[in-house]
Protein backbone atom coordinates (compact mmCIF):
# COMPACT_ATOMS: atom_id res chain seq x y z
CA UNK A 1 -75.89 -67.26 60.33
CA UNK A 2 -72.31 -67.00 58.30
CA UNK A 3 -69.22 -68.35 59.06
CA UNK A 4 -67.89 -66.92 62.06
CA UNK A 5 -64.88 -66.02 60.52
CA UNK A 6 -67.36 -64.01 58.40
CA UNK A 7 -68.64 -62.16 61.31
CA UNK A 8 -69.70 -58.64 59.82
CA UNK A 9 -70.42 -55.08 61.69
CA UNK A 10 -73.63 -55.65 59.75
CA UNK A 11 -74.28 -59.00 60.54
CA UNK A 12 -73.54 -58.11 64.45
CA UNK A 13 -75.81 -55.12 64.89
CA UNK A 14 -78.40 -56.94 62.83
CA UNK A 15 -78.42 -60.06 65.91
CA UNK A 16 -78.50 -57.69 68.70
CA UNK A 17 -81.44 -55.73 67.16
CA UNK A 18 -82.91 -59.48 66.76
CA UNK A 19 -83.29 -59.24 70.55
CA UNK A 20 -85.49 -56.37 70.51
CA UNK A 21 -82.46 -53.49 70.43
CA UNK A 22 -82.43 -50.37 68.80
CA UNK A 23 -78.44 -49.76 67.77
CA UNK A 24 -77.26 -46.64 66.48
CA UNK A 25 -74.43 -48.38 64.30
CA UNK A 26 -71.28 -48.27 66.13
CA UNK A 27 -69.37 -50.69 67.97
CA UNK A 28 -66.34 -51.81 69.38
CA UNK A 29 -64.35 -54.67 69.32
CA UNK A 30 -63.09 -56.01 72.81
CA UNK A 31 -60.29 -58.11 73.79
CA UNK A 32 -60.89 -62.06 74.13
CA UNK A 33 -58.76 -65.20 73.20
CA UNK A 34 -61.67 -67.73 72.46
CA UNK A 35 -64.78 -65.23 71.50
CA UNK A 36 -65.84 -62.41 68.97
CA UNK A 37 -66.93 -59.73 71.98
CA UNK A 38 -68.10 -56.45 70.88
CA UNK A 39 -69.13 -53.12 72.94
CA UNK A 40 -72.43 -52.14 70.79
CA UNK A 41 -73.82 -48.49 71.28
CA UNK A 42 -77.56 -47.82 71.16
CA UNK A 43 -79.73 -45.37 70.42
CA UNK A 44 -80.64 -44.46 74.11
CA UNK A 45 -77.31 -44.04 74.43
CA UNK A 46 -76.68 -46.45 76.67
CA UNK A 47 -74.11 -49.59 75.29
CA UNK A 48 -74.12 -53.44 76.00
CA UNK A 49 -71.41 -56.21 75.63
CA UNK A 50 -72.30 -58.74 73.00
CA UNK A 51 -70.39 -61.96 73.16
CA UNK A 52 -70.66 -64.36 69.86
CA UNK A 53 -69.07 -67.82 70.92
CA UNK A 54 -66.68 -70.01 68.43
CA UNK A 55 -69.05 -72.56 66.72
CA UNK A 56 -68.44 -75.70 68.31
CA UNK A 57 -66.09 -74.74 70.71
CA UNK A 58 -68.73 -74.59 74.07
CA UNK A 59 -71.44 -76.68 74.98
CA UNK A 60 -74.80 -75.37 75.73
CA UNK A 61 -73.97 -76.59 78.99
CA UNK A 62 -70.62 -74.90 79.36
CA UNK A 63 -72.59 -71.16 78.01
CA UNK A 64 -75.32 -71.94 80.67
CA UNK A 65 -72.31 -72.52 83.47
CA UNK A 66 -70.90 -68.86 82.42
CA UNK A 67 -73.54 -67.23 82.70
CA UNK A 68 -74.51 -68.29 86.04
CA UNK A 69 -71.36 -67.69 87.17
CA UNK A 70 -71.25 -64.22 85.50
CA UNK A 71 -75.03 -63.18 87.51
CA UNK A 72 -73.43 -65.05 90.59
CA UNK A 73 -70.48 -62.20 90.52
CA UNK A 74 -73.11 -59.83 89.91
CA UNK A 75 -75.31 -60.39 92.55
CA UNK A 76 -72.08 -60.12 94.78
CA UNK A 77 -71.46 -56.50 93.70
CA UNK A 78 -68.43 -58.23 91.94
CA UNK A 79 -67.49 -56.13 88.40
CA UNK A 80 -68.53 -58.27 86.12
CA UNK A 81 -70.37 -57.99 82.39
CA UNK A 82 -72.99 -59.85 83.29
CA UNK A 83 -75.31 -61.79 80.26
C-alpha cells in the first residue's frame, strides 16, 4: 500500500471493497489524533467506520487489545464502533 500520508479516497474505498464491500463512493473523514478513520457509505445503504492505523505506530498486539476491548463494550450494550 502507499505512504500513509498518501492515503487516497481511491486508495480507501479500494481496501474496504478488498474485504468483500460494495461502496458507493463517498465517505467521510472522522475525528482522531493517532489514526486516518473514515465513515464509508455503501451501496445497501448502510455505512461502516474504517480505521487505517499509523505505520509503525501499534503493535499487532496493541490492534488485537483494541479490538477486544471495543467487542467487550459492545457486548455490554456500551456505544461503541466496534471492529
Amino acid at each position: 500500500m502507499a505512504s500513509y500520508d498518501g492515503l487516497t479516497p481511491e486508495l480507501i474505498l479500494d481496501a474496504i471493497e478488498s474485504r468483500g464491500h460494495r461502496c458507493d463512493g463517498r465517505l467521510s473523514a472522522l475525528n482522531s489524533f493517532e489514526n486516518r478513520v473514515y465513515q464509508v457509505w455503501l451501496e445497501d445503504d448502510a455505512s461502516l467506520v474504517a480505521k487505517f492505523y499509523r505505520p509503525g505506530r501499534w503493535s499487532n498486539e496493541a490492534i488485537v487489545e483494541e479490538h477486544a476491548f471495543a467487542l467487550e463494550l459492545a457486548a455490554r450494550e456500551i456505544p461503541v464502533v466496534a471492529p
